[in-house]
N, C-alpha and C. Protein backbone atom coordinates (compact mmCIF):
# COMPACT_ATOMS: atom_id res chain seq x y z
N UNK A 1 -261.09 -19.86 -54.04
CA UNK A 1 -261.46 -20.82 -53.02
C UNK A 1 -260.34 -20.93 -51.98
N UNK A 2 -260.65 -20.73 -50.52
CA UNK A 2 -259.74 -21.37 -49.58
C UNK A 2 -259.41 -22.25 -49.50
N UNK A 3 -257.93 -22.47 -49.71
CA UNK A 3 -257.58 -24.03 -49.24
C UNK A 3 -258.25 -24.76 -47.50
N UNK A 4 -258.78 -25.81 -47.46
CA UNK A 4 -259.22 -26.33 -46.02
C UNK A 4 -258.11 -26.24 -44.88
N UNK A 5 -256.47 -26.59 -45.51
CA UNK A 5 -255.90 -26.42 -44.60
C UNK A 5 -254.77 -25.85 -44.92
N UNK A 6 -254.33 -25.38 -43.57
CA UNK A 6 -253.36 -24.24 -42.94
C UNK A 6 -251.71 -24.80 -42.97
N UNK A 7 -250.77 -24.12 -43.52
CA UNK A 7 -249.30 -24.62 -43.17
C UNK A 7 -248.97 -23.92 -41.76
N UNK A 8 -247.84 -24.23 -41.43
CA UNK A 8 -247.65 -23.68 -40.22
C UNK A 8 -246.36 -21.98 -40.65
N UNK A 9 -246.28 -21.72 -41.59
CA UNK A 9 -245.87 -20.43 -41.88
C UNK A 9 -246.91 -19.37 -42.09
N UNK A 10 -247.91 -20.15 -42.95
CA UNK A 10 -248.80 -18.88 -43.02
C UNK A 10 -249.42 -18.81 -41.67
N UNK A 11 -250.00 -20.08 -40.72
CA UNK A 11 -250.72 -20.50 -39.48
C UNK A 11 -250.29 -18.79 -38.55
N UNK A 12 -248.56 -19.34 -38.48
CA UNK A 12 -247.55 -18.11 -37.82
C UNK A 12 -248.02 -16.91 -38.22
N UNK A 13 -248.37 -16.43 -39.53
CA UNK A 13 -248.02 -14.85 -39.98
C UNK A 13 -249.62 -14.48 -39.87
N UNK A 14 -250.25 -14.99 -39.89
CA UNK A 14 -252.44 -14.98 -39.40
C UNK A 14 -252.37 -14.72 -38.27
N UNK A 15 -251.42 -15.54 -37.28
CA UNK A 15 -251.80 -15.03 -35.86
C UNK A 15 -250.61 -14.18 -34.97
N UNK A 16 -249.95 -13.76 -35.87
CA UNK A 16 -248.58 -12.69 -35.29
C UNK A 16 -247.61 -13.53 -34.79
N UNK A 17 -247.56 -14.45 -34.10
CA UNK A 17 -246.44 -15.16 -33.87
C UNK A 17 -245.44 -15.94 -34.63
N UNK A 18 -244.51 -16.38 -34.15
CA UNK A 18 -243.11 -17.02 -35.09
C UNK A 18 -243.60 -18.34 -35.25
N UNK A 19 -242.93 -19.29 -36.42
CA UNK A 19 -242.93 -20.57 -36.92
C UNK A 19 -242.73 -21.34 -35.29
N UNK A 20 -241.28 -20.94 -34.82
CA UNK A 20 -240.83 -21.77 -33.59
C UNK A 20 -241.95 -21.63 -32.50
N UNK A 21 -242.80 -20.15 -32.38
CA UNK A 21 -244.01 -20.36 -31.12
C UNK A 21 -245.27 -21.79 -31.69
N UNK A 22 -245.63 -21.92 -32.22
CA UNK A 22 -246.27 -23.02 -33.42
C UNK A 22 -245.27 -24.50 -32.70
N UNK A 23 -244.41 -24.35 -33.00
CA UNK A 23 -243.22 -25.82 -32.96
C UNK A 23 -243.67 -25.72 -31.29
N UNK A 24 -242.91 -24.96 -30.61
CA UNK A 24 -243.27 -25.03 -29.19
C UNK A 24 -244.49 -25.12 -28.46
N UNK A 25 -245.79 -24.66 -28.55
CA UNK A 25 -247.40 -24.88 -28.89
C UNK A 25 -247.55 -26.22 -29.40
N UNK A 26 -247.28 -26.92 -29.88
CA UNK A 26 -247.14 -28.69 -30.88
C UNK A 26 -246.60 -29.66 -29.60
N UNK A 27 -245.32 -28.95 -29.06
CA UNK A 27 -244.74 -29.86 -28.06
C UNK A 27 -245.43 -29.86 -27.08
N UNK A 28 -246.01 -29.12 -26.10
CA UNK A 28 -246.64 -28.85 -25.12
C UNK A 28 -247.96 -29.32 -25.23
N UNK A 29 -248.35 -29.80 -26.75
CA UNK A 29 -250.08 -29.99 -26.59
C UNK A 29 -250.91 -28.96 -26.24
N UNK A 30 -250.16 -27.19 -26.75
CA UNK A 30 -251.38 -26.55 -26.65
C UNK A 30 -250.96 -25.67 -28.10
N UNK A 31 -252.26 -24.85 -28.01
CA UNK A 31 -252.54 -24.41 -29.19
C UNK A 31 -253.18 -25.44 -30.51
N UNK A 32 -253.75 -24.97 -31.63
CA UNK A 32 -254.62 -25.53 -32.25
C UNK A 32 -254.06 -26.70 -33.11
N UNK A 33 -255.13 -27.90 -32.59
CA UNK A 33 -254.89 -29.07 -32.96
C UNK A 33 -254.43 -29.15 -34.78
N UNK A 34 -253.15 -30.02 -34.81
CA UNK A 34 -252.95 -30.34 -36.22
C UNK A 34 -252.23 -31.56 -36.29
N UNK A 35 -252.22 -32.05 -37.36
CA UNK A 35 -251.71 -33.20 -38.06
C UNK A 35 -250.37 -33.11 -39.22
N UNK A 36 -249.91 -34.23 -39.61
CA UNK A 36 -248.91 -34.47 -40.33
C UNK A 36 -249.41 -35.59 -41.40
N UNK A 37 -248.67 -34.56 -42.62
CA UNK A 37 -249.37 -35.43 -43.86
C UNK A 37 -247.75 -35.60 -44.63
N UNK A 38 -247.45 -37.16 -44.37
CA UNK A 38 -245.66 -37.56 -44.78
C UNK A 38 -244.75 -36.57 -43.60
N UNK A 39 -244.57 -35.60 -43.64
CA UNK A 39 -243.73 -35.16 -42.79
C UNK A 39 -243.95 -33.54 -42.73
N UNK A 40 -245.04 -32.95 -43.64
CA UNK A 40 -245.69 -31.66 -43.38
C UNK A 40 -246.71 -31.79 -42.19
N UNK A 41 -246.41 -31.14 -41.59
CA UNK A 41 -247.79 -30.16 -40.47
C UNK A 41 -248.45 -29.43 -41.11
N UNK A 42 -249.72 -29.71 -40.30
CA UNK A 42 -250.69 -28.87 -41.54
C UNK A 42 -252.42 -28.41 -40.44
N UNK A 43 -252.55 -27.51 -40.63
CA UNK A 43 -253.81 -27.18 -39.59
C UNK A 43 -255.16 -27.01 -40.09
N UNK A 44 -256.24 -27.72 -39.98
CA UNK A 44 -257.55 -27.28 -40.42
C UNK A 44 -258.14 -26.11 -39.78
N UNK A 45 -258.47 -25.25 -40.93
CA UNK A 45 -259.08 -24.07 -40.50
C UNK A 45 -260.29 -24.64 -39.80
N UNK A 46 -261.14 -25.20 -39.96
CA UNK A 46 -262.67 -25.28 -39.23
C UNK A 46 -261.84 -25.12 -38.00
N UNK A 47 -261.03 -26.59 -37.12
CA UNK A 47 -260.79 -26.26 -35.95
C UNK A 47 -259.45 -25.38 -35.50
N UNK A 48 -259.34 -24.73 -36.28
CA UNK A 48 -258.12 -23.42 -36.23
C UNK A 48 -259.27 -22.23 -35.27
N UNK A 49 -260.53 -22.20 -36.11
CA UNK A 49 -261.42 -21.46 -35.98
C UNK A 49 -262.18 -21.43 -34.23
N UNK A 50 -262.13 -22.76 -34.45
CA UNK A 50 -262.96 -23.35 -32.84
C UNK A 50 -261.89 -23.08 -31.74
N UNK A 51 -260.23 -23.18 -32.09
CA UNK A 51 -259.65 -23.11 -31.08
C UNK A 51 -259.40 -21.49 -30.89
N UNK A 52 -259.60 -20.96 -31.51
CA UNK A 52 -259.15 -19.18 -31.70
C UNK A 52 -260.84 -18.81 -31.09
N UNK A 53 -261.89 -18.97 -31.30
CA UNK A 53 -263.04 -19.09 -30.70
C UNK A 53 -263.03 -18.93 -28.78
N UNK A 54 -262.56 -20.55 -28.94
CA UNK A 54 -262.77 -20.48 -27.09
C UNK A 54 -261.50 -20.03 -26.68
N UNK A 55 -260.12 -19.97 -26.67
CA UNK A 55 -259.02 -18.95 -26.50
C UNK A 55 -259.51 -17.69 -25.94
N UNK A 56 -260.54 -17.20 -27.00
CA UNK A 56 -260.85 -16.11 -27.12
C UNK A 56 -261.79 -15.48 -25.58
N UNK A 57 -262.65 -16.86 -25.39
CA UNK A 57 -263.78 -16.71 -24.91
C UNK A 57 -262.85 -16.92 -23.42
N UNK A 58 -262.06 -17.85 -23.13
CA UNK A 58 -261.09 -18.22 -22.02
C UNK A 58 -260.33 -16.98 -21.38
N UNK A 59 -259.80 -15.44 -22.90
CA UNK A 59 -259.09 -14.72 -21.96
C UNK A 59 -257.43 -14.96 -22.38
N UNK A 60 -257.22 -16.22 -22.51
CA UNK A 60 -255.53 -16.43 -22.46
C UNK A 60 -255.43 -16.08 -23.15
N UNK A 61 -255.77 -15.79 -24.82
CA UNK A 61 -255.05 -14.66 -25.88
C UNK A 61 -256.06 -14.33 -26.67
N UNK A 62 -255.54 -13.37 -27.57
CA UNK A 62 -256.22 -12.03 -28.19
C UNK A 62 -256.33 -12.07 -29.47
N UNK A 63 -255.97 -13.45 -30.05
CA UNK A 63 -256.09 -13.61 -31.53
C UNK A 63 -254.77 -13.66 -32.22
N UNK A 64 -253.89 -12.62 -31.28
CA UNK A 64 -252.62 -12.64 -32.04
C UNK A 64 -251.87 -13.66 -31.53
N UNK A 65 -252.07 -14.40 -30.19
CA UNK A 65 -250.90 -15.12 -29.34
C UNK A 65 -250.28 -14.55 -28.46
N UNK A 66 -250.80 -12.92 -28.58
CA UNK A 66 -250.56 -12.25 -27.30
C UNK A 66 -251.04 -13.20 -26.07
N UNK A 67 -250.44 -13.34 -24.80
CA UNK A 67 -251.38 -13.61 -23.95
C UNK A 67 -252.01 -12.22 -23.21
N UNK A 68 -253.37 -12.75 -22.72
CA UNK A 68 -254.02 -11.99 -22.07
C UNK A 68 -254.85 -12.52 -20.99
N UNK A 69 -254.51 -11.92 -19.55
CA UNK A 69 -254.79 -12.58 -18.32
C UNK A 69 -256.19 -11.66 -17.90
N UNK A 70 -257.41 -12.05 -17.59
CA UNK A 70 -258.18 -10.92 -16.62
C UNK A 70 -257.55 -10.72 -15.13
N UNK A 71 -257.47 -11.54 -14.55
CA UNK A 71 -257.05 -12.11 -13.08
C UNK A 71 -255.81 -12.96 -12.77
N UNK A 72 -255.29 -12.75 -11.74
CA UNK A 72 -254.26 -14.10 -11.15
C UNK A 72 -254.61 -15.23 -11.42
N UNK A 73 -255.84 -15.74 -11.78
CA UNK A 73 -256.38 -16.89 -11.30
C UNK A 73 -256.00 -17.63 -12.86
N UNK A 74 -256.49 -16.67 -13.86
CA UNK A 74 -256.02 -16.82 -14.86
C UNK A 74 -254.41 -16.82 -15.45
N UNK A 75 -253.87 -16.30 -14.81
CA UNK A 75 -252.43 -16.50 -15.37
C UNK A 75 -251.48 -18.05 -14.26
N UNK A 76 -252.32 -17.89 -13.48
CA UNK A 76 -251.69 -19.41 -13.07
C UNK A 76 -252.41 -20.71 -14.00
N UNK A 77 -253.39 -20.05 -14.08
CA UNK A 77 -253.94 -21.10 -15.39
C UNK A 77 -253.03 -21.07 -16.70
N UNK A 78 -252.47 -20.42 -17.15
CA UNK A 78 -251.72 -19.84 -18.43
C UNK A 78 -250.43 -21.19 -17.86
N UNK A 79 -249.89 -20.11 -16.67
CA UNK A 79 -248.86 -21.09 -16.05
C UNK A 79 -248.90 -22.87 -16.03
N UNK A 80 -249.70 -23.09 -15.42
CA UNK A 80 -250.17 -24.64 -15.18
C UNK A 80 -250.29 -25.35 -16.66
N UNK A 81 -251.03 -24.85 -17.61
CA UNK A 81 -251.02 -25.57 -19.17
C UNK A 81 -249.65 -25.34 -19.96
N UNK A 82 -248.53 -24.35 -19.12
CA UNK A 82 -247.63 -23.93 -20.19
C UNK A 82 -246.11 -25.03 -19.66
N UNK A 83 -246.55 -25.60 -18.61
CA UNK A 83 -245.73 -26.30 -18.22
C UNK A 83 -246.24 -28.15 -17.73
């Protein structure tokens, strides 16, 4: 059985990126919504799923955390949410 939710090490090594891209993604308010249970972070797959979904469908990344731009229009979008 799958556990429902996600730590943020394994979260990291599922989608290619480092623990600290996760920490930095948390501060900024982007990347997939999670919570704190006592002082663990912890991510539900259902909406792990939904946010890797429209990401997907948006263009800004590729599953791994690569980003991926079609257009300018899109990477000032990347720009504008990353700051």
């Amino acid at each position: 059985m799958t556990p429902e939710f996600i730590d943020p090490l394994d979260l990291a090594d599922m989608l290619g990126v480092t623990p600290t891209q996760l920490c930095w993604w948390r501060k900024r308010n982007v990347g997939p919504r999670w919570f704190k249970v006592g002082t663990c972070i912890r991510y539900d797959r259902k909406h792990l799923a939904e946010w890797l979904d429209a990401e997907m469908a948006r263009g800004y990344t590729d599953g791994t955390g690569a980003i991926v731009c079609r257009d300018a229009s899109d990477l000032e979008e990347v720009w504008r949410r990353s700051n």
